[in-house]
PDB file of N, CA and C in Angstrom:
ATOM      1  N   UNK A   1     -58.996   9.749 -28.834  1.00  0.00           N
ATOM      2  CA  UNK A   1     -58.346   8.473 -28.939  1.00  0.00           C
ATOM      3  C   UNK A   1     -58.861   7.748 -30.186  1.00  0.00           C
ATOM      4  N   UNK A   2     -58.156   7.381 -30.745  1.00  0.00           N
ATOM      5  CA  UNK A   2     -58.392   6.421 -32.065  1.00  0.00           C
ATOM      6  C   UNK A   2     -59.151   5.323 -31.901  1.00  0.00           C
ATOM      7  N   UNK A   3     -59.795   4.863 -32.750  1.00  0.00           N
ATOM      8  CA  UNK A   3     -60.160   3.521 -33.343  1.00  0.00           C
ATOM      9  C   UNK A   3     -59.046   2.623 -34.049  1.00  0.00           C
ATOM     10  N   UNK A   4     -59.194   1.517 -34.103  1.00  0.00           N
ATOM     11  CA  UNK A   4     -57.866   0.777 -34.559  1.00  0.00           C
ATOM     12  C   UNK A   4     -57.623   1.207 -36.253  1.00  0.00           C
ATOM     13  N   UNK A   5     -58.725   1.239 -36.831  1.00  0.00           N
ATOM     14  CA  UNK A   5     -58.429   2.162 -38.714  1.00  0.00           C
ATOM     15  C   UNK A   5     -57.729   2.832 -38.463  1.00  0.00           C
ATOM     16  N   UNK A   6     -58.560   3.899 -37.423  1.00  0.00           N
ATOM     17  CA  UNK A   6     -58.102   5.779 -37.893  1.00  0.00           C
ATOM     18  C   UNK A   6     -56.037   5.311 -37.202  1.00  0.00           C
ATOM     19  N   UNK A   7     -56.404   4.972 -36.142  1.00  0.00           N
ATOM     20  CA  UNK A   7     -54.600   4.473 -35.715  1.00  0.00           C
ATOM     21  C   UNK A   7     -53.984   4.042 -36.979  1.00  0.00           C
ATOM     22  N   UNK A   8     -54.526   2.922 -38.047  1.00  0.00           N
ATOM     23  CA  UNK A   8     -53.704   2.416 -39.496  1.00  0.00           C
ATOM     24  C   UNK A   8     -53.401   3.691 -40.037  1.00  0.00           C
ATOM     25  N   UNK A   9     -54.462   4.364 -40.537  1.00  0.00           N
ATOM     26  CA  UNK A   9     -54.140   5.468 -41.081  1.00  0.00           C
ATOM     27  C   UNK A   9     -53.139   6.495 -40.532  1.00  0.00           C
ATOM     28  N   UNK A  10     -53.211   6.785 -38.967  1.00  0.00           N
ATOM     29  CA  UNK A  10     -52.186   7.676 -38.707  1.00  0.00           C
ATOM     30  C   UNK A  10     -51.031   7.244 -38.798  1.00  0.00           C
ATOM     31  N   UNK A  11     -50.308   6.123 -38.780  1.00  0.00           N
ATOM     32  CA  UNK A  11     -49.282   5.601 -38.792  1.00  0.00           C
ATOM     33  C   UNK A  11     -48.709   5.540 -40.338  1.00  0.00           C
ATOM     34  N   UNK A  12     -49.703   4.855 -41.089  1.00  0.00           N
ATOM     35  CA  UNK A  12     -49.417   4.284 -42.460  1.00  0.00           C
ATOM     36  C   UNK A  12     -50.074   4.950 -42.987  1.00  0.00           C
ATOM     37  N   UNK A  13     -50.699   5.927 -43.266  1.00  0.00           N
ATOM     38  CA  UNK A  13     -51.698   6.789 -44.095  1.00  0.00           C
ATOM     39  C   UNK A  13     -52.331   6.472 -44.597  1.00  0.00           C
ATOM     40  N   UNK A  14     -53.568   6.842 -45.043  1.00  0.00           N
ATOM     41  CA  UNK A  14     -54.838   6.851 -45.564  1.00  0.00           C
ATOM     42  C   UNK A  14     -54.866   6.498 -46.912  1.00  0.00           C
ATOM     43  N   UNK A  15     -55.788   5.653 -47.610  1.00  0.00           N
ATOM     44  CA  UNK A  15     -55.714   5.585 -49.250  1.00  0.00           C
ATOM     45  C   UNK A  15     -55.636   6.346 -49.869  1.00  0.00           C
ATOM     46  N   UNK A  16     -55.427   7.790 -49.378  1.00  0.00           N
ATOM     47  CA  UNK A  16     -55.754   8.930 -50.522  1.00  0.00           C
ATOM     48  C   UNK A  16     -54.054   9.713 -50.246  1.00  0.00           C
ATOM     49  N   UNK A  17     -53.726   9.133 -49.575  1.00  0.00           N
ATOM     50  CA  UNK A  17     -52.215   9.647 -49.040  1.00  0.00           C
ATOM     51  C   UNK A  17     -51.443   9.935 -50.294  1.00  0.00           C
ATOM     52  N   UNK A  18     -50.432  10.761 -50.161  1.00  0.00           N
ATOM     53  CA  UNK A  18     -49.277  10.800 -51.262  1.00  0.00           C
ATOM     54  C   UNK A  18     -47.780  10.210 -50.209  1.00  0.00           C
ATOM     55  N   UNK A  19     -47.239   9.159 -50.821  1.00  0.00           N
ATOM     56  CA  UNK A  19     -45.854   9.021 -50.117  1.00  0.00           C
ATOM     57  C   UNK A  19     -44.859   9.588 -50.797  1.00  0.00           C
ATOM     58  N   UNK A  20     -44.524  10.379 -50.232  1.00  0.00           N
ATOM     59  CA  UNK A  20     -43.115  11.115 -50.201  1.00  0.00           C
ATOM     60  C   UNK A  20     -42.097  10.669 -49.664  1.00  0.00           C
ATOM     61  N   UNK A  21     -41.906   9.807 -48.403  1.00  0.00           N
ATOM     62  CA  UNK A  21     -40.909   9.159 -47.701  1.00  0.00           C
ATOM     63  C   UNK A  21     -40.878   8.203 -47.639  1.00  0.00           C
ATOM     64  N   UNK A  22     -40.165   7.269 -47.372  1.00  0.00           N
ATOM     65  CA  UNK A  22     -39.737   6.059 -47.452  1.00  0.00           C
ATOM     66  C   UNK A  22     -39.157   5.607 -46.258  1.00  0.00           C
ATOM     67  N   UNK A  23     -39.910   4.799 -44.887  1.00  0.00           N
ATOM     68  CA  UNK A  23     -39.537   4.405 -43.689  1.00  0.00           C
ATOM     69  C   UNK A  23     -38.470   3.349 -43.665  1.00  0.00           C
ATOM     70  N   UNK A  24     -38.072   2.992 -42.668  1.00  0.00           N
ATOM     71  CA  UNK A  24     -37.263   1.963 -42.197  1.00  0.00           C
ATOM     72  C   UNK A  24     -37.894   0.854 -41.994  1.00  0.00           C
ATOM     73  N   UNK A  25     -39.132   1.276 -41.175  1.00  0.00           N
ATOM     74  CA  UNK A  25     -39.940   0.214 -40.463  1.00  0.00           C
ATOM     75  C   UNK A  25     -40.889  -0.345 -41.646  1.00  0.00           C
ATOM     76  N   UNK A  26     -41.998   0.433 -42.500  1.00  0.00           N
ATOM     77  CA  UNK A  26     -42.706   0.317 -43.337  1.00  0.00           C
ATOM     78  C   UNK A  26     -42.409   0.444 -44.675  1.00  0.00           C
ATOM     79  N   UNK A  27     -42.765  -0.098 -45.264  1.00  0.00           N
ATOM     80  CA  UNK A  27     -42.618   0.051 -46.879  1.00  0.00           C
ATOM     81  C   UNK A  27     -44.357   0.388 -47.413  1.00  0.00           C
ATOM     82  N   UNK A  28     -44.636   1.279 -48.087  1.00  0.00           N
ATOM     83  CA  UNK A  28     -45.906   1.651 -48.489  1.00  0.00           C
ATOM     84  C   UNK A  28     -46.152   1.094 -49.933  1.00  0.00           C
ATOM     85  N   UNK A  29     -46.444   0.147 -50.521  1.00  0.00           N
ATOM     86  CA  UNK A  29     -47.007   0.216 -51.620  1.00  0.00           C
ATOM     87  C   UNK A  29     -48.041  -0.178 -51.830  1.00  0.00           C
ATOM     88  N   UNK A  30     -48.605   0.286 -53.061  1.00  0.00           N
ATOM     89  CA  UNK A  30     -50.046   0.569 -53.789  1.00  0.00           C
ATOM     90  C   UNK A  30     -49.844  -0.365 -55.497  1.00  0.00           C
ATOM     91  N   UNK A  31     -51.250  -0.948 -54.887  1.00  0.00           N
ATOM     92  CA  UNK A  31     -51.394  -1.811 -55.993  1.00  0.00           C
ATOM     93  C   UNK A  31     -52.916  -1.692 -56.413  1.00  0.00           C
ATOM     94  N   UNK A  32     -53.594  -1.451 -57.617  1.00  0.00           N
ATOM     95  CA  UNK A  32     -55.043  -1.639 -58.087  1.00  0.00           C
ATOM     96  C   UNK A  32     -55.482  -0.334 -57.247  1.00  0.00           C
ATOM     97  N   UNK A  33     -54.297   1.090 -57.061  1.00  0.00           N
ATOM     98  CA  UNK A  33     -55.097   1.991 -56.463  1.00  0.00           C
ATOM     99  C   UNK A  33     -55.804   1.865 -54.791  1.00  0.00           C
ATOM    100  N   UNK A  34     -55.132   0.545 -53.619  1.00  0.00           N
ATOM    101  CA  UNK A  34     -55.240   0.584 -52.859  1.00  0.00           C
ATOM    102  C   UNK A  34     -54.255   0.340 -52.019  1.00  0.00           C
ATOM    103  N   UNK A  35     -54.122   0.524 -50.570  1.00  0.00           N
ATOM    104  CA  UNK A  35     -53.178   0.921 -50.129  1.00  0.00           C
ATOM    105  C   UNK A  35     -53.118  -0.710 -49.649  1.00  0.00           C
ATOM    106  N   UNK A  36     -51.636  -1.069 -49.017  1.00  0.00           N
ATOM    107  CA  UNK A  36     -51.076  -2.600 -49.606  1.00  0.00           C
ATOM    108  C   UNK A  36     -50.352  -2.035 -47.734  1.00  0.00           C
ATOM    109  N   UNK A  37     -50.521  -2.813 -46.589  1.00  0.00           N
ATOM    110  CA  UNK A  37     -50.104  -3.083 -45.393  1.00  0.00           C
ATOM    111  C   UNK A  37     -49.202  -3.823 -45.305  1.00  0.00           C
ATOM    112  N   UNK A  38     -47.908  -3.864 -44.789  1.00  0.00           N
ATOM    113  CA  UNK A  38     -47.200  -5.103 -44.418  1.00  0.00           C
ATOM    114  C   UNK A  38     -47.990  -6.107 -43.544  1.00  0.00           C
ATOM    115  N   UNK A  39     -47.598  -7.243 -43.745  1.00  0.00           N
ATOM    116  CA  UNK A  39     -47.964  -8.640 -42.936  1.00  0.00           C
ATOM    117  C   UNK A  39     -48.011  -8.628 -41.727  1.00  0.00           C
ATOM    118  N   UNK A  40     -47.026  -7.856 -41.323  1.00  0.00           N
ATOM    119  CA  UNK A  40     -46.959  -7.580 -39.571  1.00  0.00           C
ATOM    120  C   UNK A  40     -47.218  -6.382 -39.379  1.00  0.00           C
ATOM    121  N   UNK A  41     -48.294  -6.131 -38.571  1.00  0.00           N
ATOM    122  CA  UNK A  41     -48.346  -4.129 -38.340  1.00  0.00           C
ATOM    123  C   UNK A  41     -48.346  -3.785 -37.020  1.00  0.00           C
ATOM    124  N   UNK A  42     -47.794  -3.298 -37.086  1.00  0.00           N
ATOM    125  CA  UNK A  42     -47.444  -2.562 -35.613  1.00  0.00           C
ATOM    126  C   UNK A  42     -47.784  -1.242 -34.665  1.00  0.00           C
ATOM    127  N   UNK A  43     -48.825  -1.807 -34.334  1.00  0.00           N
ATOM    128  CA  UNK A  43     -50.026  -0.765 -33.299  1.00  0.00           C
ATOM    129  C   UNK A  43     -49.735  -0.548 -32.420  1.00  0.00           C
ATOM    130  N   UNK A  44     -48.711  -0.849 -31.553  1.00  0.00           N
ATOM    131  CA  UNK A  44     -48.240  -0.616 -30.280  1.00  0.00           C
ATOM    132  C   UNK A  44     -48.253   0.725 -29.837  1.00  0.00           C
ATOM    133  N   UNK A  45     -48.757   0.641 -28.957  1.00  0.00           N
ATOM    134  CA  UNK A  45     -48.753   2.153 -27.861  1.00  0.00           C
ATOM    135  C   UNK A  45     -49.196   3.474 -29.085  1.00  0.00           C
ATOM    136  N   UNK A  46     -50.640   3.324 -29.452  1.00  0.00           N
ATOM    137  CA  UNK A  46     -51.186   4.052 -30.541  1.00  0.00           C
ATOM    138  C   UNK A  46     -51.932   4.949 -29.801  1.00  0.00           C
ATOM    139  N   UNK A  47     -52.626   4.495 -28.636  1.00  0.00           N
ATOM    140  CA  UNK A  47     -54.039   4.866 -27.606  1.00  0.00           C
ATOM    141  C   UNK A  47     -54.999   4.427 -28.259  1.00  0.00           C
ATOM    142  N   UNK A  48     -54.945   3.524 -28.904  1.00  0.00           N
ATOM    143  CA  UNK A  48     -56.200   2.851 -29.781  1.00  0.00           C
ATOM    144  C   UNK A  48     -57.337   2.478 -28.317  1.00  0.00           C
ATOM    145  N   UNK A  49     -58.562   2.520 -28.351  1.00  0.00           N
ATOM    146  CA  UNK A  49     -59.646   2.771 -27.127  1.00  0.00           C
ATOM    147  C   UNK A  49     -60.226   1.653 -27.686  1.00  0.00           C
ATOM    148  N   UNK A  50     -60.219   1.348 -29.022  1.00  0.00           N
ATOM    149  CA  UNK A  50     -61.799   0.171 -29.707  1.00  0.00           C
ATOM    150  C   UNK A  50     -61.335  -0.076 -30.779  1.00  0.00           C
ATOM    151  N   UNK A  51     -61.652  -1.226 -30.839  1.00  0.00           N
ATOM    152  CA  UNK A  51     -61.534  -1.976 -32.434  1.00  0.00           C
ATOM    153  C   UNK A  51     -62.064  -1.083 -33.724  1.00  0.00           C
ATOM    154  N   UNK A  52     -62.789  -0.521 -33.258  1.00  0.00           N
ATOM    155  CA  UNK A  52     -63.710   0.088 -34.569  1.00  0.00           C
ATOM    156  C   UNK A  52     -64.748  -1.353 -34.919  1.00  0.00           C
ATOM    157  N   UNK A  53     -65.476  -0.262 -35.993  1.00  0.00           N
ATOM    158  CA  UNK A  53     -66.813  -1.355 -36.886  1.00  0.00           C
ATOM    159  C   UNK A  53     -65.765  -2.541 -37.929  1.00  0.00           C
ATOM    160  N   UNK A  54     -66.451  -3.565 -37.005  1.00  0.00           N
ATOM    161  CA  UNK A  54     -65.885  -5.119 -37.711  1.00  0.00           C
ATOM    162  C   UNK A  54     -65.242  -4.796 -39.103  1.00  0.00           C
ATOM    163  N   UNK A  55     -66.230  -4.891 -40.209  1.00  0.00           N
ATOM    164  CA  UNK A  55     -66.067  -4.751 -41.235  1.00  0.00           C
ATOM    165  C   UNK A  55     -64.935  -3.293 -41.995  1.00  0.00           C
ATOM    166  N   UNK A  56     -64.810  -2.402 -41.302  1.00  0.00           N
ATOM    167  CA  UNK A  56     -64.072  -1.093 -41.758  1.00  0.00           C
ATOM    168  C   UNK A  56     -62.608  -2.080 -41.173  1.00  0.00           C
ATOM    169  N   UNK A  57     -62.283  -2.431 -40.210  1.00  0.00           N
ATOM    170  CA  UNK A  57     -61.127  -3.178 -39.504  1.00  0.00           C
ATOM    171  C   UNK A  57     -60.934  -4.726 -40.749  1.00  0.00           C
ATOM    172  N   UNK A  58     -61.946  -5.325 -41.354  1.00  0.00           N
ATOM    173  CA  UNK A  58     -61.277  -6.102 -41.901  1.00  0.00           C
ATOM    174  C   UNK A  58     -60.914  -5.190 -43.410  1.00  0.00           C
ATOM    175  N   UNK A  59     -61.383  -4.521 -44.037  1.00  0.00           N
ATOM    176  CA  UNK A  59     -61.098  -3.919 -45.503  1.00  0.00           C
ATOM    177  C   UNK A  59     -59.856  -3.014 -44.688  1.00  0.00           C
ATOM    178  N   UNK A  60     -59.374  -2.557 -44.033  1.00  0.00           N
ATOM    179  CA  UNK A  60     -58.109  -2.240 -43.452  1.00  0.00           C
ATOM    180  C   UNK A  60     -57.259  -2.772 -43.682  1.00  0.00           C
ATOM    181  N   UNK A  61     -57.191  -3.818 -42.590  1.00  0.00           N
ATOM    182  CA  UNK A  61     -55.998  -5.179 -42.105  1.00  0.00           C
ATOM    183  C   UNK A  61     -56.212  -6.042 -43.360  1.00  0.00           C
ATOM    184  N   UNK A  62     -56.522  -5.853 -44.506  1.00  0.00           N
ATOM    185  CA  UNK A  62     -56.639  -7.169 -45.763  1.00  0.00           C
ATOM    186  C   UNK A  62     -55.178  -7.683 -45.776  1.00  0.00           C
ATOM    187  N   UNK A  63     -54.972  -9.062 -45.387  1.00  0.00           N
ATOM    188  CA  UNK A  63     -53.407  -9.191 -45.741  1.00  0.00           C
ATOM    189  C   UNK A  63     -52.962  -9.557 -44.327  1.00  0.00           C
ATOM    190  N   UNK A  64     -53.025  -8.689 -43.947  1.00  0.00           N
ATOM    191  CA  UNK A  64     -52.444  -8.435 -42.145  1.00  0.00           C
ATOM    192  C   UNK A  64     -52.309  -9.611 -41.563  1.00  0.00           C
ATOM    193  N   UNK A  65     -51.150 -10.561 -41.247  1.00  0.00           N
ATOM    194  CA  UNK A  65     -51.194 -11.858 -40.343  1.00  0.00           C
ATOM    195  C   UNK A  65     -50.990 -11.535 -38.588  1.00  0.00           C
ATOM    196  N   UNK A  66     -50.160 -10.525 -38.667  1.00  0.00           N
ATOM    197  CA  UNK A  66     -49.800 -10.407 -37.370  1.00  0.00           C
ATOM    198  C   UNK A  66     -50.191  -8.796 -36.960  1.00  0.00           C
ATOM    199  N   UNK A  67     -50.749  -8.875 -35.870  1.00  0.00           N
ATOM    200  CA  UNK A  67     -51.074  -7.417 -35.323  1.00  0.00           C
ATOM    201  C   UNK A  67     -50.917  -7.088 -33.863  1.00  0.00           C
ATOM    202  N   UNK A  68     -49.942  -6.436 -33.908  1.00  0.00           N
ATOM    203  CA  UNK A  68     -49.494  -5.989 -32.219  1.00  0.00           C
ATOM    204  C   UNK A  68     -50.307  -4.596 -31.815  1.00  0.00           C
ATOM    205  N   UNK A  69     -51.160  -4.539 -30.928  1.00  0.00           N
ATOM    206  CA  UNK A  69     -52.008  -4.058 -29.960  1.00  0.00           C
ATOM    207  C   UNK A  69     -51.115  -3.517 -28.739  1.00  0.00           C
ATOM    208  N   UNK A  70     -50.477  -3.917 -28.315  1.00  0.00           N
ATOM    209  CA  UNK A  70     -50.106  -3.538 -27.049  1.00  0.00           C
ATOM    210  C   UNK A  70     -49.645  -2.587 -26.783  1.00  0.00           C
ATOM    211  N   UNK A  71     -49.745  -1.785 -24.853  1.00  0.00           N
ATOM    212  CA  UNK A  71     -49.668  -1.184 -24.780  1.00  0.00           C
ATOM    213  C   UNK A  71     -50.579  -0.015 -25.432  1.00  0.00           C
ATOM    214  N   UNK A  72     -51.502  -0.047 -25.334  1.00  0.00           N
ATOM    215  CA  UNK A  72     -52.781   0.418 -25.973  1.00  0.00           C
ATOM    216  C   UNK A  72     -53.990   0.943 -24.765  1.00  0.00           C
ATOM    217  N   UNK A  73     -55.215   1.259 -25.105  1.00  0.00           N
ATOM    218  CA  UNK A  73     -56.346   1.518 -24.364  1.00  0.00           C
ATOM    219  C   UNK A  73     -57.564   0.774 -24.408  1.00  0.00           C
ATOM    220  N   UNK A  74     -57.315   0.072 -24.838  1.00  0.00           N
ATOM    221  CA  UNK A  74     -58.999  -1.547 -25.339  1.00  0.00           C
ATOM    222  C   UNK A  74     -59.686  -1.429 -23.734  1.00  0.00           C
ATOM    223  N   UNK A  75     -61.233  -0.979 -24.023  1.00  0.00           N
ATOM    224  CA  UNK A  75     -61.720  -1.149 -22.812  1.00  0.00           C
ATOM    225  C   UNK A  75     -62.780  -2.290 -22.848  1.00  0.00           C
ATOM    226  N   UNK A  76     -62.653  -3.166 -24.120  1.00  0.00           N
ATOM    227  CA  UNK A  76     -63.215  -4.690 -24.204  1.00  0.00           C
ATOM    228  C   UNK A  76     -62.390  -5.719 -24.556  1.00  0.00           C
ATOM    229  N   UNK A  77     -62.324  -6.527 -23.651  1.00  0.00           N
ATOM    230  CA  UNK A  77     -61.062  -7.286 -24.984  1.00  0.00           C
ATOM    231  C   UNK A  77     -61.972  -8.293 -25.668  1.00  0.00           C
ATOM    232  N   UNK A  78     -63.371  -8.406 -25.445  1.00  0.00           N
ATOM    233  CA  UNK A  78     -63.915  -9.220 -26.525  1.00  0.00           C
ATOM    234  C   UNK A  78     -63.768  -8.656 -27.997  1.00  0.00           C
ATOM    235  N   UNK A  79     -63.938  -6.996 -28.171  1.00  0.00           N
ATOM    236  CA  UNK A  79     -63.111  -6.775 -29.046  1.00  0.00           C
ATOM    237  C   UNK A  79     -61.936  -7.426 -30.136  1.00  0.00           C
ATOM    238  N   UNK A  80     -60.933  -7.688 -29.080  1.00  0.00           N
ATOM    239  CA  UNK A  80     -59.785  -8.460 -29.731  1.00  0.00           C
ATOM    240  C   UNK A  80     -59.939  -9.445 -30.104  1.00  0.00           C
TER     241      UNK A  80
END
């Protein structure tokens, strides 16, 4: 089960990713060589188990206003 990163990454891929496709839902772009999240991201029903380490979750989500969780596995919600 994922951490909430490794979930960014499986969804939206990793900084080292190559995009080849072009979603409906997401738009991927890269700016200064880092990877650029939409405003709203959408985690829903990932099996995400834990936030992950504070700091790896904020250099992630940089940007990020809105973040849907749900339907998920959080076994703290102080976490959230």
């Amino acid at each position: 089960m994922p951490s909430l990163p490794e979930a960014v990454d499986q969804k939206y891929g990793d900084e080292d990713a190559v995009v080849t496709e072009v979603s409906c839902i997401a738009l991927q772009l890269r700016r200064s060589g880092r990877q650029r999240l939409p405003s709203v991201l959408i985690l829903a029903d990932c099996e995400i188990e834990e936030a992950g380490e504070e700091q790896e979750v904020e250099k992630r989500c940089e940007g990020v206003k809105e973040l849907d969780i749900s339907k998920n596995k959080l076994k703290h919600w102080d976490e959230v």
